[in-house]
C-alpha atoms as a PDB file:
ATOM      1  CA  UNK A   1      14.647-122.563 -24.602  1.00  0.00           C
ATOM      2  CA  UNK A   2      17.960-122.463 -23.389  1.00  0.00           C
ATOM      3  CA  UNK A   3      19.473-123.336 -26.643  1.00  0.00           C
ATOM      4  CA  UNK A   4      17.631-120.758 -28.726  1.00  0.00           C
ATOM      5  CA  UNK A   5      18.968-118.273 -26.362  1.00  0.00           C
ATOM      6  CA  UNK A   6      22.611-119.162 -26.647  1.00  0.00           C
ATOM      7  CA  UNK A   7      22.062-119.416 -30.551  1.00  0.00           C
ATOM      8  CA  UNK A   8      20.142-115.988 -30.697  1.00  0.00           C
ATOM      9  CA  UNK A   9      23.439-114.392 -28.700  1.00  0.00           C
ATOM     10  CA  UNK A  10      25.571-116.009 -31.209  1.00  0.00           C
ATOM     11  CA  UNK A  11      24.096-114.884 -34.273  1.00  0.00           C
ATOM     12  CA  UNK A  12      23.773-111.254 -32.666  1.00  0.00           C
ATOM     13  CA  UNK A  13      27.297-111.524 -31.773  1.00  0.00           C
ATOM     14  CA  UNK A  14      28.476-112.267 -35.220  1.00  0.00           C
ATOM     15  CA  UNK A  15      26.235-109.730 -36.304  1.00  0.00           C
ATOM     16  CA  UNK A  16      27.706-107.032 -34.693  1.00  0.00           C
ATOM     17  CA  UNK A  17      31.302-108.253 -35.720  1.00  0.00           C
ATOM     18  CA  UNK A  18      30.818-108.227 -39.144  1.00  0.00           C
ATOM     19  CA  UNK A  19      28.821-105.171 -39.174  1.00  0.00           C
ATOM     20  CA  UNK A  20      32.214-103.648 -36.896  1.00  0.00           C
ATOM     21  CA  UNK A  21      34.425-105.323 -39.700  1.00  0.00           C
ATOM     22  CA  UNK A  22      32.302-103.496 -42.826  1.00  0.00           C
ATOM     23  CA  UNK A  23      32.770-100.257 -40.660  1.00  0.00           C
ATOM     24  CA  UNK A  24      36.671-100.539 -41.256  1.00  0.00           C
ATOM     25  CA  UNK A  25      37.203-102.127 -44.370  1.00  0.00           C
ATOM     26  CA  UNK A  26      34.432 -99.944 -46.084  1.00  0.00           C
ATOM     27  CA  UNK A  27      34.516 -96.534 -44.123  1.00  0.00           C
ATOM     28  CA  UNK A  28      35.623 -93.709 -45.781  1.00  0.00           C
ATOM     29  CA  UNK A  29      39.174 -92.533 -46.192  1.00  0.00           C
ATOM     30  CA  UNK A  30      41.021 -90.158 -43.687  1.00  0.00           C
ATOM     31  CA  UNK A  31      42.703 -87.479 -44.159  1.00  0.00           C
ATOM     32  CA  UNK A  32      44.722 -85.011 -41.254  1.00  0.00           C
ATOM     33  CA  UNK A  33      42.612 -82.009 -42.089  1.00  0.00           C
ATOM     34  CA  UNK A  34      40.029 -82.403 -43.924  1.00  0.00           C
ATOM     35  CA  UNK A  35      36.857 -83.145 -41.571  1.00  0.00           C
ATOM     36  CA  UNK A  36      36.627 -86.525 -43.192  1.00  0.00           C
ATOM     37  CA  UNK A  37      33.309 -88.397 -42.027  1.00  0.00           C
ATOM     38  CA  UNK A  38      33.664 -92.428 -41.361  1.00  0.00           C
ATOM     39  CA  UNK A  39      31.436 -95.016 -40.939  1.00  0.00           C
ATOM     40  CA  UNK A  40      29.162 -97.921 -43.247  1.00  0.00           C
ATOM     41  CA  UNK A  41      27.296 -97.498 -44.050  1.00  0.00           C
ATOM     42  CA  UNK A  42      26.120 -94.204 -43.174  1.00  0.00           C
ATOM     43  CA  UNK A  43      28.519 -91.867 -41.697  1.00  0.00           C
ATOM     44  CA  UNK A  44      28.120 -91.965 -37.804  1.00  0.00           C
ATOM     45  CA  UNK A  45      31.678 -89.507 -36.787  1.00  0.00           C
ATOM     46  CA  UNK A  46      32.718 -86.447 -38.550  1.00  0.00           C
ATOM     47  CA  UNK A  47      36.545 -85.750 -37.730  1.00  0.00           C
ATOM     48  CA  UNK A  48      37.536 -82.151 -36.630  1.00  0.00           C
ATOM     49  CA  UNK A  49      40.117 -79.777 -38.331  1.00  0.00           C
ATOM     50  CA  UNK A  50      42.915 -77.590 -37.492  1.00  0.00           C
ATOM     51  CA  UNK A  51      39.815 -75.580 -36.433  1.00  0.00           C
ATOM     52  CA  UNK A  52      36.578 -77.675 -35.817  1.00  0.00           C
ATOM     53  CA  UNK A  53      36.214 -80.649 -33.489  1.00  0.00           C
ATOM     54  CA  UNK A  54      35.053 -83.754 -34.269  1.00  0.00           C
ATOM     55  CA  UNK A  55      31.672 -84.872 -33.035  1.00  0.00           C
ATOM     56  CA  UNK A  56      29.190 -87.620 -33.868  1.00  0.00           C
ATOM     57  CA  UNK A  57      26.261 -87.896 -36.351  1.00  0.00           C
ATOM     58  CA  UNK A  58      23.632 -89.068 -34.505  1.00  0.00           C
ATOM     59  CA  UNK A  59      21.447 -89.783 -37.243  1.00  0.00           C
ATOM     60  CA  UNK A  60      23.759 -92.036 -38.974  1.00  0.00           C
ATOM     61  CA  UNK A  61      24.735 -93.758 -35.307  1.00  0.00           C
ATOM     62  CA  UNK A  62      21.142 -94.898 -35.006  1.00  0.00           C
ATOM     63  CA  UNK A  63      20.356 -95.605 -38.589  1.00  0.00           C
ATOM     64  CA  UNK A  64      23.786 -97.492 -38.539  1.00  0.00           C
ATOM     65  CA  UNK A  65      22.536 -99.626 -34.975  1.00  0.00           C
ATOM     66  CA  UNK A  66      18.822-100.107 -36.447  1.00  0.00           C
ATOM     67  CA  UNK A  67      20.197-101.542 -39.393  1.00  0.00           C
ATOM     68  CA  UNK A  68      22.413-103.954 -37.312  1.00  0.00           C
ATOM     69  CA  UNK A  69      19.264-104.879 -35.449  1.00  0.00           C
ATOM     70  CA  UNK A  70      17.577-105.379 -38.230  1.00  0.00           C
ATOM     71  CA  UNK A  71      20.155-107.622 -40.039  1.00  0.00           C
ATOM     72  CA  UNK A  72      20.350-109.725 -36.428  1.00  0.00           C
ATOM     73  CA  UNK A  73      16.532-109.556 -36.133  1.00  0.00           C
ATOM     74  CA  UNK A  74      16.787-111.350 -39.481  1.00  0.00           C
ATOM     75  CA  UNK A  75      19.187-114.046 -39.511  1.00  0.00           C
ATOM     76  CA  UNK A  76      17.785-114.949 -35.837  1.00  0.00           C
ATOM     77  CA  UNK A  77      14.243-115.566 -37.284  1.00  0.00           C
ATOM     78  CA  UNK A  78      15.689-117.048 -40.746  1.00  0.00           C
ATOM     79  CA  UNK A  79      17.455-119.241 -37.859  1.00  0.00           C
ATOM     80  CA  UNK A  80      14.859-120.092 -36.079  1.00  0.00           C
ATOM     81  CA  UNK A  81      12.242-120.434 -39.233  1.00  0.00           C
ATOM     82  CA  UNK A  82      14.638-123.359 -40.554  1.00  0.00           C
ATOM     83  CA  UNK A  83      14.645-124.948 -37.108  1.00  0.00           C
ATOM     84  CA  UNK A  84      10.547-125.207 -37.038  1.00  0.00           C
ATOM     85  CA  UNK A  85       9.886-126.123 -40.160  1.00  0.00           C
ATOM     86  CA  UNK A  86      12.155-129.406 -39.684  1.00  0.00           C
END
């Protein structure tokens, strides 16, 4: 039980790494004033102007998390599916 623990926090750990790495290789460009919006891959921060402040897209923060769940969800039962069926 132990094991499938330790291998469940590994696969979420590179999970969330390469999902961090696709954020900033693939997010969008920026700009100094232009309000770009960044993230992958929905946009999850809008950047403020000369005039606006910057602030965070909720909607795309939690779509962006559930979709990392998902993937880690995933590979952990694709993991653990090869494991059984040995």
């Amino acid at each position: 039980m132990i094991h499938f623990v330790f291998r469940c926090a590994i696969v979420i750990g590179l999970s969330v790494v390469v999902f961090l790495g696709m954020q900033f290789l693939f997010g969008r460009l920026h700009c100094f004033d232009c309000g770009a919006r960044y993230g992958f891959p929905l946009s999850y921060m809008q950047d403020g102007t000369f005039s606006t402040h910057g602030h965070v897209l909720w909607v795309g923060f939690l779509g962006d998390f559930a979709i990392a769940v998902g993937v880690s969800i995933f590979a952990v039962w694709v993991g653990h599916s090869k494991k059984v069926s040995k």
